[in-house]
Protein backbone atom coordinates (compact mmCIF):
# COMPACT_ATOMS: atom_id res chain seq x y z
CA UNK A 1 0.00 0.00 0.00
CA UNK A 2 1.20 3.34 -1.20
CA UNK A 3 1.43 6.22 1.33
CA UNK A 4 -0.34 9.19 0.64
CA UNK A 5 1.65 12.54 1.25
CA UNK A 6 0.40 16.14 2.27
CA UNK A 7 1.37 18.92 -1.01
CA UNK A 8 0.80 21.97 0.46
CA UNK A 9 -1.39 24.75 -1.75
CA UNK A 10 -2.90 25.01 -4.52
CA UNK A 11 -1.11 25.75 -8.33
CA UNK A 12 0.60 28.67 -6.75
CA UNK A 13 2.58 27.49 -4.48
CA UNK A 14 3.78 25.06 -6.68
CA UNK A 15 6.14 27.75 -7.77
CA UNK A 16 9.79 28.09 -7.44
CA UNK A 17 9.75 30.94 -5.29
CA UNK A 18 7.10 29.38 -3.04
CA UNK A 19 8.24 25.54 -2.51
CA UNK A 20 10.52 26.87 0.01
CA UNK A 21 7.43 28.14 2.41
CA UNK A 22 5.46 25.03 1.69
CA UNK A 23 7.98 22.70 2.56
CA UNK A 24 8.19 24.63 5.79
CA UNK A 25 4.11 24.58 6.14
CA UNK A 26 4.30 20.77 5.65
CA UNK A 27 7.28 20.42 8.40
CA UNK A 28 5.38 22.62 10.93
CA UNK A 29 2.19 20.74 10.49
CA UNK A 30 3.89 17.43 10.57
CA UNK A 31 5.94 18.38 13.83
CA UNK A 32 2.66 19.88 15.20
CA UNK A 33 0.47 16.76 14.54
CA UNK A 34 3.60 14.19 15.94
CA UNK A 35 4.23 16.52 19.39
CA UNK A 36 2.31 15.87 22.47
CA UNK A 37 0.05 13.83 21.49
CA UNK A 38 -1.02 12.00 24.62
CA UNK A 39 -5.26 11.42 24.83
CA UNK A 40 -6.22 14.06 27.28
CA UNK A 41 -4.78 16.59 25.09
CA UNK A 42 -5.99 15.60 22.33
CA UNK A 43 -9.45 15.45 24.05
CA UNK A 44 -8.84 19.12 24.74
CA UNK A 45 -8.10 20.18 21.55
CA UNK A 46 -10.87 18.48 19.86
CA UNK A 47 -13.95 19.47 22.16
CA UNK A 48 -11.84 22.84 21.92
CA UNK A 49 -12.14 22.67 18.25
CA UNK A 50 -15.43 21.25 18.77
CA UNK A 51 -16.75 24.82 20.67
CA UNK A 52 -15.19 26.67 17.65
CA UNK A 53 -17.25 25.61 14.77
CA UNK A 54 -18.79 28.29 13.00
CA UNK A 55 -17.71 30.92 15.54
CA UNK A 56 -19.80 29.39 17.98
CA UNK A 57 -18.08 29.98 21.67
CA UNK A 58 -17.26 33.17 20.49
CA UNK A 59 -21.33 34.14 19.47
CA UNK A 60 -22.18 32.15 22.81
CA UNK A 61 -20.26 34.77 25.05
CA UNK A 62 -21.59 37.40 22.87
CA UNK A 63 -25.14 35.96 23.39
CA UNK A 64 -24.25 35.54 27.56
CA UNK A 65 -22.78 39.33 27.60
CA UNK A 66 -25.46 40.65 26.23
CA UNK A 67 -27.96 38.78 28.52
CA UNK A 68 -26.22 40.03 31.38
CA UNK A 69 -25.13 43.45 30.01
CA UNK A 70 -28.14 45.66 28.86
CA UNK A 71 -25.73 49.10 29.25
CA UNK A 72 -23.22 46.69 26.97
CA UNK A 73 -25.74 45.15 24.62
CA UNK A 74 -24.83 46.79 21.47
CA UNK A 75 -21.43 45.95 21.47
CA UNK A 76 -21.69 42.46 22.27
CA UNK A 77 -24.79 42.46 19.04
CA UNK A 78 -21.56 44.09 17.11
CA UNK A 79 -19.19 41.14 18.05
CA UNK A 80 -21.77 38.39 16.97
CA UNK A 81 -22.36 40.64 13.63
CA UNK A 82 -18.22 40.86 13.29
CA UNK A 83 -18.19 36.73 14.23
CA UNK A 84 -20.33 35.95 11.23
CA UNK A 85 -18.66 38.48 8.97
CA UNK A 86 -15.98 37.10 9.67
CA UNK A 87 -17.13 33.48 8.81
CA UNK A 88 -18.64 34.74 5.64
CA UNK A 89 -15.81 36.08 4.45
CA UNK A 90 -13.36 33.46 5.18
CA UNK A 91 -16.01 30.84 3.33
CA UNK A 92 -15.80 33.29 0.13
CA UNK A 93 -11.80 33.37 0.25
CA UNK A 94 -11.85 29.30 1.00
CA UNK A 95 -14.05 29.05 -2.04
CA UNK A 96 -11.57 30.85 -4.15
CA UNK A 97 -8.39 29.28 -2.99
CA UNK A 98 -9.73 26.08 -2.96
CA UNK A 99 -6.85 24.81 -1.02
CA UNK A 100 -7.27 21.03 -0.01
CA UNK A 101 -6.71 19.94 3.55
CA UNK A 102 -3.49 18.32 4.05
CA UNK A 103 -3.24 14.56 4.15
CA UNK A 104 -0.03 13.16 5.89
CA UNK A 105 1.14 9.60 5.45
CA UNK A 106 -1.79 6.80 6.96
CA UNK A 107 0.00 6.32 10.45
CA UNK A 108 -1.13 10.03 11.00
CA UNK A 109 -4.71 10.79 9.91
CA UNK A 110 -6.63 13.83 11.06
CA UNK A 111 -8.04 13.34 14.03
CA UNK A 112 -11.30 15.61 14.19
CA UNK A 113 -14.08 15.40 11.08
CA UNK A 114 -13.99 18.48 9.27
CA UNK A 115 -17.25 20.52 7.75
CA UNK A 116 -15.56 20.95 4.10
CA UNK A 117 -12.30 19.86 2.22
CA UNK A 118 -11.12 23.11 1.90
CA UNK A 119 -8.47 24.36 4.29
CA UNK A 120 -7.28 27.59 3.41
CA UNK A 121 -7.69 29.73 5.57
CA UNK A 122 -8.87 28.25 8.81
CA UNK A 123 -12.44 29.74 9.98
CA UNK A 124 -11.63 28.48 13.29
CA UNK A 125 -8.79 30.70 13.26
CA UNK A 126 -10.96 33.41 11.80
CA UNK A 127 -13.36 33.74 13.91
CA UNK A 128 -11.52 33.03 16.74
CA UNK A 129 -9.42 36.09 16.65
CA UNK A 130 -12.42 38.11 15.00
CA UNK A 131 -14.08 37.09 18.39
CA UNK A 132 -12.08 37.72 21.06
CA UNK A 133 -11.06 41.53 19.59
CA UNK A 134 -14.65 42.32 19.22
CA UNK A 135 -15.41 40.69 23.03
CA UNK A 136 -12.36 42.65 24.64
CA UNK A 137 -14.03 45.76 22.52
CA UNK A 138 -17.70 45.04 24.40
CA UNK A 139 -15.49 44.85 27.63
CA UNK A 140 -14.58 41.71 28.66
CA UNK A 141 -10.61 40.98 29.66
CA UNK A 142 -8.58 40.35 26.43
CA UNK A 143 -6.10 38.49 27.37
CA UNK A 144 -7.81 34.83 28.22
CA UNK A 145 -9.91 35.79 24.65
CA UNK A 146 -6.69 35.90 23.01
CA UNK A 147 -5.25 32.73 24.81
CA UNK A 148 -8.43 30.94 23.41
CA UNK A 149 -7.80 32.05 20.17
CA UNK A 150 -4.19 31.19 19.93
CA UNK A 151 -5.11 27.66 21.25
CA UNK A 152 -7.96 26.86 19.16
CA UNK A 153 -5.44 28.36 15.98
CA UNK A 154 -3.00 26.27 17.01
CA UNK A 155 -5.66 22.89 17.84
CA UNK A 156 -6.25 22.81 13.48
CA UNK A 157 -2.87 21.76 12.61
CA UNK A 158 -2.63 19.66 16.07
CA UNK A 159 -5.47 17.78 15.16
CA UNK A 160 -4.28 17.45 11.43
CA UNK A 161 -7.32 19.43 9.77
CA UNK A 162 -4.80 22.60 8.73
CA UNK A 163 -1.72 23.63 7.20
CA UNK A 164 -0.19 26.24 9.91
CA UNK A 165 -0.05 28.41 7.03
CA UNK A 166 -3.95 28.42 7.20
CA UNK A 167 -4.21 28.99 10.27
CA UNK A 168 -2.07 32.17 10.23
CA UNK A 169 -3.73 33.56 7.16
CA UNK A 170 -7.34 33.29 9.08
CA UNK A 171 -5.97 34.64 11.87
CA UNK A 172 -5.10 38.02 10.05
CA UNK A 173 -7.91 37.79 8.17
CA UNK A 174 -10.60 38.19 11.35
CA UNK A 175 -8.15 40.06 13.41
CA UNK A 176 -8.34 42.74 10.82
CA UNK A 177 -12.32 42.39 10.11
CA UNK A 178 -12.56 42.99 13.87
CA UNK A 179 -10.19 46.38 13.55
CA UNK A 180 -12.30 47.06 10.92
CA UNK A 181 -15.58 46.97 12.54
CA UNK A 182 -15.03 47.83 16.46
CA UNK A 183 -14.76 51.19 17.55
């Protein structure tokens, strides 16, 4: 039986100049996906993961803020609107990039079911860092919003679903639709 390799990208980084960073995409993901792997934490990361889909912790804090916060509502309205912005926009890039998820060699398969075969870039990472901006805008302490963010970023390629590169690229991508749209 033939093993089946991860190619980073699509056409584009098939290119000279770009073989360089996708060799280093596939060694990050593969040292990422091979490092502490012991169950609990991979429990973690995958309920983690789990929570993210479609922005949802992030709209679920929005949705408990505003329940709690009447003088705060609006803003916390503003985060779920920036959340789902967010989401739409990284579905219409993903669409157009059409980058495939990576597939490593059998002994290492992904280790979370995914919503869609495209990878690029990560929602979770999207929405994540779209959501925590907007929360620490409504109020809340940004610093455990942005530890959440970085770890469910970093749980994609740790559970196999993402190249880090994706991950990165989503994370810009909300972080700046959240500058964008907060105050």
């Amino acid at each position: 039986m033939s093993k089946r390799r991860a190619v980073p990208g699509g056409p584009l980084l098939h290119s000279d100049p770009w073989r360089g960073l996708a060799a280093l995409d596939l060694k990050l993901l593969r040292l990422l996906r091979t490092r502490a792997h012991i169950p609990a934490i991979e429990q973690a990361a995958i309920r983690l993961a789990r929570s993210g889909e479609n922005g949802m912790i992030w709209n679920a804090i929005a949705v408990a803020g505003g329940t709690l916060s009447a003088r705060r509502r609006d803003d916390y309205v503003r985060a779920i609107e920036i959340v789902l912005l967010t989401l739409l926009l990284n579905t219409v890039v993903k669409q157009t990039v059409r980058r495939a998820r990576p597939v490593l060699e059998e002994e290492l398969p992904a280790l979370t079911p995914v919503l869609s075969g495209r990878s690029y870039p990560s929602a979770h990472a999207s929405t994540s860092f779209a959501g925590a901006r907007a929360l620490a805008a409504a109020g809340l302490p940004a610093p455990p919003l942005r530890i959440v963010a970085v770890a469910m970023a970093l749980s994609r390629p740790y559970l196999g679903v993402h190249y880090p590169s994706d991950v990165v690229a989503g994370a810009l991508l909300g972080d700046s639709v959240a500058r964008l749209m907060t105050p």
